[in-house]
N, C-alpha and C. Protein backbone atom coordinates (compact mmCIF):
# COMPACT_ATOMS: atom_id res chain seq x y z
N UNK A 1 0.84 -1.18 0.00
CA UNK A 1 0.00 0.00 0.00
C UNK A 1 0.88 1.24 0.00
N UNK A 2 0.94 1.84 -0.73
CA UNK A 2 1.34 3.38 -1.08
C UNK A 2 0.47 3.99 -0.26
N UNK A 3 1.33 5.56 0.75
CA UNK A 3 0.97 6.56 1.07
C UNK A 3 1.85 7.85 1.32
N UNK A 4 1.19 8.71 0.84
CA UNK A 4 2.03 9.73 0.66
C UNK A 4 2.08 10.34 1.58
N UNK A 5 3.45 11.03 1.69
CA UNK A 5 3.88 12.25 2.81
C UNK A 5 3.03 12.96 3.15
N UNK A 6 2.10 13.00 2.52
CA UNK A 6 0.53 14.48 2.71
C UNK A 6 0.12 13.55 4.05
N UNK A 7 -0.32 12.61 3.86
CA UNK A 7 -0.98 11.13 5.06
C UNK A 7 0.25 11.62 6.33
N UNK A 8 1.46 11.72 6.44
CA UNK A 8 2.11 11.59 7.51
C UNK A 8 1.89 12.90 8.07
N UNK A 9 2.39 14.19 7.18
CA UNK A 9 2.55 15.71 7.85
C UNK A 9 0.90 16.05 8.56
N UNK A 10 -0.03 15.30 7.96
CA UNK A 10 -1.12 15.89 8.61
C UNK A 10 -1.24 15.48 10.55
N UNK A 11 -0.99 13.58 10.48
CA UNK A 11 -0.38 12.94 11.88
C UNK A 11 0.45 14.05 12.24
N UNK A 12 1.68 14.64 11.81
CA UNK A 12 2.77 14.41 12.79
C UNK A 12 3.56 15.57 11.91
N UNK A 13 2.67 16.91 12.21
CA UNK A 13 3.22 18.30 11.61
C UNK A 13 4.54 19.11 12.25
N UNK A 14 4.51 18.67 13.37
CA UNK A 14 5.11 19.52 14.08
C UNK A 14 6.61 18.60 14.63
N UNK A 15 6.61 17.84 13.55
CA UNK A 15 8.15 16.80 13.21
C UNK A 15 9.45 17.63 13.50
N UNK A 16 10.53 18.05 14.25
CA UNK A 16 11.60 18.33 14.58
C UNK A 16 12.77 17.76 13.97
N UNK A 17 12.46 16.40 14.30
CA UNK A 17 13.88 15.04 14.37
C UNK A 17 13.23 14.06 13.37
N UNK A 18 14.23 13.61 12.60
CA UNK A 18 13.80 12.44 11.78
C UNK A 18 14.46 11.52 11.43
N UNK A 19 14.48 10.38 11.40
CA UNK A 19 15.35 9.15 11.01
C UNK A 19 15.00 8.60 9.80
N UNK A 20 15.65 8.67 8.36
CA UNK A 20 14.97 8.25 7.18
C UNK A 20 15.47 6.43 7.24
N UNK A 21 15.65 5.40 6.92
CA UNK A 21 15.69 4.29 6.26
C UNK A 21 16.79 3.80 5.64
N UNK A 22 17.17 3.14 5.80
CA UNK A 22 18.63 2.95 4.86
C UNK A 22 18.09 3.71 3.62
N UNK A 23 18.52 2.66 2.41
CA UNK A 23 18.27 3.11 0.67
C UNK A 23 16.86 2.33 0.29
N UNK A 24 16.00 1.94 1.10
CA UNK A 24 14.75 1.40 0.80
C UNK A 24 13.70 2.27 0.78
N UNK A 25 13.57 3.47 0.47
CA UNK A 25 12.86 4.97 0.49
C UNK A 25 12.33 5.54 -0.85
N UNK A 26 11.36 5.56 -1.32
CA UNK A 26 11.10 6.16 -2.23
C UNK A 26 11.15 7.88 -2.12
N UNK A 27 12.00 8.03 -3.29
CA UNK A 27 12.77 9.72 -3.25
C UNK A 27 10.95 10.77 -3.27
N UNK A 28 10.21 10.36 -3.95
CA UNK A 28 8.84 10.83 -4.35
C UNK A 28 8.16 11.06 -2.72
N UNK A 29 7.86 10.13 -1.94
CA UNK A 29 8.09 10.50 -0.40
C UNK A 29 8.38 11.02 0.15
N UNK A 30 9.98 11.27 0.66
CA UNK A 30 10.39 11.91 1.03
C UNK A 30 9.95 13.29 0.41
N UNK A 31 10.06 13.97 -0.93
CA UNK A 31 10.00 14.91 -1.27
C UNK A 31 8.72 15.39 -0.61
N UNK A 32 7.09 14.88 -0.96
CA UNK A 32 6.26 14.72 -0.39
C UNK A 32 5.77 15.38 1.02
N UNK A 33 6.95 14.46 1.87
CA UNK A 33 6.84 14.37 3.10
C UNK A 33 7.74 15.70 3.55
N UNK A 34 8.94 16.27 2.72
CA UNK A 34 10.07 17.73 3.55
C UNK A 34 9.06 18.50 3.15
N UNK A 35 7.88 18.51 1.93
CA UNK A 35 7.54 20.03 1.67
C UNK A 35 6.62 20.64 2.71
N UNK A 36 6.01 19.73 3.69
CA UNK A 36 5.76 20.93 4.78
C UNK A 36 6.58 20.74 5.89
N UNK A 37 7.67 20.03 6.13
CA UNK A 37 8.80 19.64 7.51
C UNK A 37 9.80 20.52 7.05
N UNK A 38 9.31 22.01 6.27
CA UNK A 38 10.93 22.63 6.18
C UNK A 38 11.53 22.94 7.73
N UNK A 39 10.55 22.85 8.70
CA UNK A 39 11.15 23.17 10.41
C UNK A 39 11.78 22.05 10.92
N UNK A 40 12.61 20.95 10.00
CA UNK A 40 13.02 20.07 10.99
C UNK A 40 14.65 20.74 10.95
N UNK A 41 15.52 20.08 12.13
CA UNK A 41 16.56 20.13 13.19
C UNK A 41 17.08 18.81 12.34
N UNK A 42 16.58 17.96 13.29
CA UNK A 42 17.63 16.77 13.24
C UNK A 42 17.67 15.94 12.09
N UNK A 43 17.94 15.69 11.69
CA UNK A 43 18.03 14.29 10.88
C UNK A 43 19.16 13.55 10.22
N UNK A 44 18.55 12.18 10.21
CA UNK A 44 19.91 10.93 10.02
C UNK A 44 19.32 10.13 8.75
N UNK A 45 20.24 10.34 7.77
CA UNK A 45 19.16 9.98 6.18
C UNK A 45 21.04 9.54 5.35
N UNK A 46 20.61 9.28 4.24
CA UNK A 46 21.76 8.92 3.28
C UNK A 46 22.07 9.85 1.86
N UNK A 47 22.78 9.92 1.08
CA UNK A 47 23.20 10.78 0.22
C UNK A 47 21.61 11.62 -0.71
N UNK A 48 21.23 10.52 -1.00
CA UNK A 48 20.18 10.44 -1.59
C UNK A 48 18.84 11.69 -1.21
N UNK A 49 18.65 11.47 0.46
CA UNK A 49 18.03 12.24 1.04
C UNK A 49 18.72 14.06 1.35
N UNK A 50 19.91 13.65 1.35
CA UNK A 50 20.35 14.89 1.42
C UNK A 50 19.79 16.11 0.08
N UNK A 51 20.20 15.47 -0.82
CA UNK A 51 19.61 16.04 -1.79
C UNK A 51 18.29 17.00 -1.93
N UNK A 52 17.11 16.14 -1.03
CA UNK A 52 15.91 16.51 -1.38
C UNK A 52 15.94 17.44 0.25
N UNK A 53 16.24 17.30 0.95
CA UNK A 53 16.46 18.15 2.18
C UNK A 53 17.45 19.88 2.24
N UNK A 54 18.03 19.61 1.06
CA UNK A 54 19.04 20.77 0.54
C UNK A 54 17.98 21.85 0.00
N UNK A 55 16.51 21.01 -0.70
CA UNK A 55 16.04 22.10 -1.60
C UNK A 55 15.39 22.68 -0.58
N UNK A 56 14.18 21.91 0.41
CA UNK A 56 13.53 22.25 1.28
C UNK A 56 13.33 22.54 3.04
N UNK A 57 15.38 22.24 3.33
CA UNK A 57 15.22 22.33 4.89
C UNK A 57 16.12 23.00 5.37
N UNK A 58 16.19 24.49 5.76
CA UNK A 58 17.03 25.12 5.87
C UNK A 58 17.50 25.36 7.37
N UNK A 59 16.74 24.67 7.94
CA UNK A 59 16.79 24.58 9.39
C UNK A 59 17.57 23.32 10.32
N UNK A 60 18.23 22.86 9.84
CA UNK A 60 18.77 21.23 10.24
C UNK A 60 20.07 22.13 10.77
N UNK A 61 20.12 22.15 11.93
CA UNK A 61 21.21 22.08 12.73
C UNK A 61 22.10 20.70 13.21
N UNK A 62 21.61 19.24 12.83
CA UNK A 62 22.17 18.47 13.27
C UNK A 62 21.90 17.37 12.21
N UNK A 63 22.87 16.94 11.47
CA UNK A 63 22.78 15.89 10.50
C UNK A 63 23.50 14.36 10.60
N UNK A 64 23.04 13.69 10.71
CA UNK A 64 23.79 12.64 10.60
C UNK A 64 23.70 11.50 9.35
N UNK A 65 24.94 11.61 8.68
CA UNK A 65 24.54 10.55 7.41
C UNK A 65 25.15 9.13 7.07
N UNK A 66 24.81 8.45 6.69
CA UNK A 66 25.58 7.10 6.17
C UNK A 66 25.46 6.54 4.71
N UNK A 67 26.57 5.84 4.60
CA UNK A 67 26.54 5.23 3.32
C UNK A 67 27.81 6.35 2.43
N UNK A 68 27.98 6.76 1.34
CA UNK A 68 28.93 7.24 0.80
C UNK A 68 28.87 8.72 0.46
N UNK A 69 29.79 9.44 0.62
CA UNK A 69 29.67 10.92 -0.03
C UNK A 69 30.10 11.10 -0.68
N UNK A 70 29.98 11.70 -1.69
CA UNK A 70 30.78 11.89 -2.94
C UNK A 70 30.73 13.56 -3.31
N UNK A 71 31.66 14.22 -4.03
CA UNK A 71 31.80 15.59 -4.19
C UNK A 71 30.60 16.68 -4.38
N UNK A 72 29.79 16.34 -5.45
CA UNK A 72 28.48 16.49 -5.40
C UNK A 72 27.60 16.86 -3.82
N UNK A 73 27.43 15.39 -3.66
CA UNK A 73 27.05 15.55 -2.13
C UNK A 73 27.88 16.78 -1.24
N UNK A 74 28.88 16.82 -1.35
CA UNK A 74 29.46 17.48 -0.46
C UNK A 74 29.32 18.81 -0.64
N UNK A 75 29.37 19.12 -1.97
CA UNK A 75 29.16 20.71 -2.17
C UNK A 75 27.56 20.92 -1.54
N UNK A 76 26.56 20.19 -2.33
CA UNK A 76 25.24 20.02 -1.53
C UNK A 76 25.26 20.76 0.20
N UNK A 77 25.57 20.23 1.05
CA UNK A 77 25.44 20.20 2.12
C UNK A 77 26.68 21.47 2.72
N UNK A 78 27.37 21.61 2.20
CA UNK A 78 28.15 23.06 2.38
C UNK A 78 27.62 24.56 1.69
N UNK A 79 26.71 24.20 1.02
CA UNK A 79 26.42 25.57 0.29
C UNK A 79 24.86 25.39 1.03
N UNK A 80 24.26 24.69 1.40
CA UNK A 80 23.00 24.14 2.08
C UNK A 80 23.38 23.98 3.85
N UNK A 81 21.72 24.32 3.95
CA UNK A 81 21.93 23.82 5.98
C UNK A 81 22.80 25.22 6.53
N UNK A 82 22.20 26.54 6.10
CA UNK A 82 23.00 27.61 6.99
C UNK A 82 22.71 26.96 8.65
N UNK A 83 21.70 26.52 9.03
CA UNK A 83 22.29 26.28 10.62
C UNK A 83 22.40 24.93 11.28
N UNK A 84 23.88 24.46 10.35
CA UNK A 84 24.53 23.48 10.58
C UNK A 84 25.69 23.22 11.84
N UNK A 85 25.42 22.61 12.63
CA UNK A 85 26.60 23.31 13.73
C UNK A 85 26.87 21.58 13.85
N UNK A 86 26.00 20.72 14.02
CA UNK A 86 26.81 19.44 14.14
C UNK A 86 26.81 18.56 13.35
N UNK A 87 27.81 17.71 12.73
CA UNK A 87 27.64 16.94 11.43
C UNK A 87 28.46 15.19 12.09
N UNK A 88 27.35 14.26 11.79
CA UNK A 88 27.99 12.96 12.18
C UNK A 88 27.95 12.02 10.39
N UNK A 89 29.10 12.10 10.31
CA UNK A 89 29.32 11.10 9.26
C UNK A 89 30.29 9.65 9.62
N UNK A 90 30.35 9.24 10.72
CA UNK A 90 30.98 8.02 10.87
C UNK A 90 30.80 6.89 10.30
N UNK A 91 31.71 6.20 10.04
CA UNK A 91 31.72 4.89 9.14
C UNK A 91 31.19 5.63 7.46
N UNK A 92 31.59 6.42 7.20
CA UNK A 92 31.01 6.71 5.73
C UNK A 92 32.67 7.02 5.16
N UNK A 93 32.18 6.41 4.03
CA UNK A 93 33.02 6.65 2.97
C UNK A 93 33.15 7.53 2.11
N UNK A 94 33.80 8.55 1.99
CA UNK A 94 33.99 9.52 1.75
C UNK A 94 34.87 10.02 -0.12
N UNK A 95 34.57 11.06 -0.78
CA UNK A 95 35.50 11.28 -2.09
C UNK A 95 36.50 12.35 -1.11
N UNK A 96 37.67 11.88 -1.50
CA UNK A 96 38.85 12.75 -1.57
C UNK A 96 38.62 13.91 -1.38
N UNK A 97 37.68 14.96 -1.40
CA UNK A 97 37.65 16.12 -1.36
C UNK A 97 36.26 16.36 -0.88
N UNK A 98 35.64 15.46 -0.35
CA UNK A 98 34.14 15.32 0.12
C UNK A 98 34.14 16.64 1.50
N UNK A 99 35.41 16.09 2.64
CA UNK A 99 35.33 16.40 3.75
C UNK A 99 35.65 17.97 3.48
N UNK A 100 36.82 18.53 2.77
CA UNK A 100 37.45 19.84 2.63
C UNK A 100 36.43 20.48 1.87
N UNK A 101 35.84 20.44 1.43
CA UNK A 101 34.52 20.87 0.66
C UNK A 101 33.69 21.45 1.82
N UNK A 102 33.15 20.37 2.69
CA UNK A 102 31.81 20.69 3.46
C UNK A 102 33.08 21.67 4.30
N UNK A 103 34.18 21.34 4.85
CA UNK A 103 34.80 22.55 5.73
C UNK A 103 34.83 24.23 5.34
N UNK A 104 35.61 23.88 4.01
CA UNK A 104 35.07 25.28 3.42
C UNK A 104 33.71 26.10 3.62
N UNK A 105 32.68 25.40 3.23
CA UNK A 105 31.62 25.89 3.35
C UNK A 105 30.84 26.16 5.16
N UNK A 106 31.30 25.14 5.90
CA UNK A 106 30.44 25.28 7.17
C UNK A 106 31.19 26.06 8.37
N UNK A 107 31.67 27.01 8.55
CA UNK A 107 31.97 27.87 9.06
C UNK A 107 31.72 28.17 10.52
N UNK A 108 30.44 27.50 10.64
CA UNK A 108 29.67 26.97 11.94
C UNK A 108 29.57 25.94 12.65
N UNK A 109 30.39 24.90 12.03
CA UNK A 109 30.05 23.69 12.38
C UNK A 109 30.72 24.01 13.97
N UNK A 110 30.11 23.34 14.59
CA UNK A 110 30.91 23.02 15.84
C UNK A 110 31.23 21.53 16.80
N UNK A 111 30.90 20.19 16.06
CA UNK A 111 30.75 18.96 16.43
C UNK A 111 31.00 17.87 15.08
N UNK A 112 32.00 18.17 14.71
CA UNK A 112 32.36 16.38 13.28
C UNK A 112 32.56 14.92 14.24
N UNK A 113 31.50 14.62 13.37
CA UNK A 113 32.40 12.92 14.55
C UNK A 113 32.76 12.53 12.72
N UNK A 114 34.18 11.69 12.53
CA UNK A 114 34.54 11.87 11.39
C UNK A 114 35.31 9.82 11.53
N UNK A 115 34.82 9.67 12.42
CA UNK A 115 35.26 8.58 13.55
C UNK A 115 35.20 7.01 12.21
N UNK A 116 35.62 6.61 12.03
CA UNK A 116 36.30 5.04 11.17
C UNK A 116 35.69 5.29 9.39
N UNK A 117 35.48 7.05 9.24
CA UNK A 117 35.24 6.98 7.80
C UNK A 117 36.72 6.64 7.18
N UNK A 118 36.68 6.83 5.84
CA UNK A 118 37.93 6.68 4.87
C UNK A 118 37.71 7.71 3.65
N UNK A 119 38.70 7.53 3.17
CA UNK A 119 38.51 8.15 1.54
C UNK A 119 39.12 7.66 0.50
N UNK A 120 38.63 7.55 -0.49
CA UNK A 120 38.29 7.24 -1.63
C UNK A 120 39.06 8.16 -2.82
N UNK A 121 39.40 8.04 -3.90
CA UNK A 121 39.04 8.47 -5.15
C UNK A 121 37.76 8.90 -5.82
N UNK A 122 37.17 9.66 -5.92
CA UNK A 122 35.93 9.69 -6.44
C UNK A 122 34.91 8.59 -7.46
N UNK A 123 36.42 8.21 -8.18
CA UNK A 123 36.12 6.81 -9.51
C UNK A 123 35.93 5.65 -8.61
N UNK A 124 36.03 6.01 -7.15
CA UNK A 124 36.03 4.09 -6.87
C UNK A 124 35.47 4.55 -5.91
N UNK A 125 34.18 5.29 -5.44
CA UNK A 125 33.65 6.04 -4.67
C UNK A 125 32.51 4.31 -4.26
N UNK A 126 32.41 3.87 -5.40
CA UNK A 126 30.87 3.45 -5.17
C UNK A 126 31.50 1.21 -6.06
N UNK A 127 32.82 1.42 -5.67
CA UNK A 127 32.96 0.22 -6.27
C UNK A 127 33.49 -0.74 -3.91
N UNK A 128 33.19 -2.21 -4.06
CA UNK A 128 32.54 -2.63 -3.18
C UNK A 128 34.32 -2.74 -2.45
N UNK A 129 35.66 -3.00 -3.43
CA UNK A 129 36.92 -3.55 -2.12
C UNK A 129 37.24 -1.78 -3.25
N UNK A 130 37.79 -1.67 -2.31
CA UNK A 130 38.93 -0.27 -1.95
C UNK A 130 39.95 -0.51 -1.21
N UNK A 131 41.10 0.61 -1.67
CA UNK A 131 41.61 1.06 -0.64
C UNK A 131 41.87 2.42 -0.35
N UNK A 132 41.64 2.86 1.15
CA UNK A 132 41.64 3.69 2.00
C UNK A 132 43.07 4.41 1.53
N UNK A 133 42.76 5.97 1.40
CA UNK A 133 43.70 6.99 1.05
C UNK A 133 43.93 7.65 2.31
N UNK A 134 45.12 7.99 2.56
CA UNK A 134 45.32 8.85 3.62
C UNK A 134 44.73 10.45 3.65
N UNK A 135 44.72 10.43 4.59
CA UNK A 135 43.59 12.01 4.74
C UNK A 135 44.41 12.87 4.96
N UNK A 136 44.45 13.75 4.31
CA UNK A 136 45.14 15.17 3.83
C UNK A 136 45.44 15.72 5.04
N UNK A 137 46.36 16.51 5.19
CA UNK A 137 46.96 17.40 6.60
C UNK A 137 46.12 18.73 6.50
N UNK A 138 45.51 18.78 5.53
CA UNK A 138 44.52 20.00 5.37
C UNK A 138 43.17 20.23 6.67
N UNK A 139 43.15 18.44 5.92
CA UNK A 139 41.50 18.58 6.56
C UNK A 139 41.95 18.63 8.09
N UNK A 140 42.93 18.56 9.16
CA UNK A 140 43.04 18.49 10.36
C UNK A 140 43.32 20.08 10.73
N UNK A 141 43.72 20.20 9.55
CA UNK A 141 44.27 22.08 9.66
C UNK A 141 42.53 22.49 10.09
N UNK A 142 42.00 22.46 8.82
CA UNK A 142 40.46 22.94 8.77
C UNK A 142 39.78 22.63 9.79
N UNK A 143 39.72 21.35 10.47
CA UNK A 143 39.10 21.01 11.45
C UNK A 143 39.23 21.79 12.34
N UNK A 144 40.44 21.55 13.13
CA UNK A 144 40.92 22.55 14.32
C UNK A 144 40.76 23.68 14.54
N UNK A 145 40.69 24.49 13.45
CA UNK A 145 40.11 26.21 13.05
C UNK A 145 38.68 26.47 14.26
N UNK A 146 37.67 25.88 13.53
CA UNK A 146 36.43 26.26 14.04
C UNK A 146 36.00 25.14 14.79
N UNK A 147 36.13 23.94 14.68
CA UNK A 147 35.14 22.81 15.75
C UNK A 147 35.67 22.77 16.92
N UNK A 148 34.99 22.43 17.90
CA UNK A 148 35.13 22.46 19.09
C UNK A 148 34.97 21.40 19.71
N UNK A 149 34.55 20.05 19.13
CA UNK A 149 34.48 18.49 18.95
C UNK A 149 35.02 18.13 17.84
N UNK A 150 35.96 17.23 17.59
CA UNK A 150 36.34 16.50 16.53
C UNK A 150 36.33 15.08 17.03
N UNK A 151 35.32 13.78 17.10
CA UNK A 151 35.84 12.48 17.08
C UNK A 151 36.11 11.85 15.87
N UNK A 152 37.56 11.00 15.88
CA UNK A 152 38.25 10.59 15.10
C UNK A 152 38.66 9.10 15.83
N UNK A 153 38.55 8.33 14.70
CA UNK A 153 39.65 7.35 15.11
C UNK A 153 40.96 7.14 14.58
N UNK A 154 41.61 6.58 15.03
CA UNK A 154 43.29 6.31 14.38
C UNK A 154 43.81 5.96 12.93
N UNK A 155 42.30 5.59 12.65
CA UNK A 155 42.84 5.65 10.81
C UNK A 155 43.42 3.44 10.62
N UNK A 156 44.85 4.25 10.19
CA UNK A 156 45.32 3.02 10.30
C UNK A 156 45.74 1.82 11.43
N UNK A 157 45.61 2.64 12.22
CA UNK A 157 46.05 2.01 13.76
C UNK A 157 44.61 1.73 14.50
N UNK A 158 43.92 1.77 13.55
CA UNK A 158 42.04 1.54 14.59
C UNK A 158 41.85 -0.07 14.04
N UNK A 159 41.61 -0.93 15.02
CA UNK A 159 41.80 -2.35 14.38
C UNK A 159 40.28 -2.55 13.46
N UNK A 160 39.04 -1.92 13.57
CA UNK A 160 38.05 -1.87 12.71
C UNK A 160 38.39 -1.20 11.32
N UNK A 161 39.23 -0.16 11.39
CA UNK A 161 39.32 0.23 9.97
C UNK A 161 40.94 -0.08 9.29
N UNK A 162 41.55 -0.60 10.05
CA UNK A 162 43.20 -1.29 9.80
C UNK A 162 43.22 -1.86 8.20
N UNK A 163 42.38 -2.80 8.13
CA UNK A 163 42.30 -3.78 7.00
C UNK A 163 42.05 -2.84 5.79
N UNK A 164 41.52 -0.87 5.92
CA UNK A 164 41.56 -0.53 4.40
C UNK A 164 42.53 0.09 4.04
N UNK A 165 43.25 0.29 5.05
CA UNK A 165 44.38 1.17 4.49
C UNK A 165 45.85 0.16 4.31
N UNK A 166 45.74 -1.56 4.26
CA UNK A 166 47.07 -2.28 3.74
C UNK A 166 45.94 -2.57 1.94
């Protein structure tokens, strides 16, 4: 049974926080469902959703995403979300220039948990064995500037993410 976002916002208008679904989401929904939740704060969604949340939610102070970012995405969400102050992307896989992108742009951030992601090449962004690129001395420069939380793990020395960077 199909129902549209109109069916939910009428329940449950006054939505803040939201948790979208892994990638089992129809994009038509969601769209549906942000055009009257432009007042939400929180939410934890995947590349996909970001997208449709960029056109209509200017209010998300707290994002949390999973699954892969890629440059695109990243400009997305740095030129989007003026009141962005905390961003959780852990365990996501990241393009080479995903992270220095959203830094440039978020000026405000004040909380990255950046904790057992990796990075990528952009060309092998979305292919299933990789290997893990070392993360630029930039992005720690950038970090340190404005956040006031950074969780990180050790990269190569974290025994969960060890195995992408041999």
């Amino acid at each position: 049974m199909f129902v549209d976002g109109q069916y939910y916002y009428c329940r449950l208008a006054v939505v803040r926080s939201i948790s979208f679904p892994t990638t089992s989401i129809d994009q038509f929904f969601v769209v549906g469902a942000l055009l009257p939740w432009r007042n939400l704060e929180e939410v934890c969604c995947n590349d996909t959703i970001v997208k449709c949340l960029a056109r209509f939610c200017k209010r998300i102070h707290s994002l949390t995403l999973f699954g892969r970012i890629s440059s695109p995405t990243a400009s997305l969400i740095a030129e989007n979300f003026p009141a962005l102050k905390r961003l959780m992307i852990s365990s996501c896989v990241l393009s080479v220039n995903a992270l220095p992108t959203i830094l440039d742009g978020k000026k405000k951030l004040e909380y990255l948990d950046t904790s057992h992601c990796f990075c990528v090449d952009e060309k092998h962004l979305y292919k299933k064995q990789v290997r893990a690129k070392e993360w630029k001395e930039e992005i720690y420069v950038k970090a340190a500037k404005n956040i006031k939380i950074h969780l990180q793990c050790a990269r190569e020395n974290c025994p969960p993410c060890s195995h992408l960077y041999r």
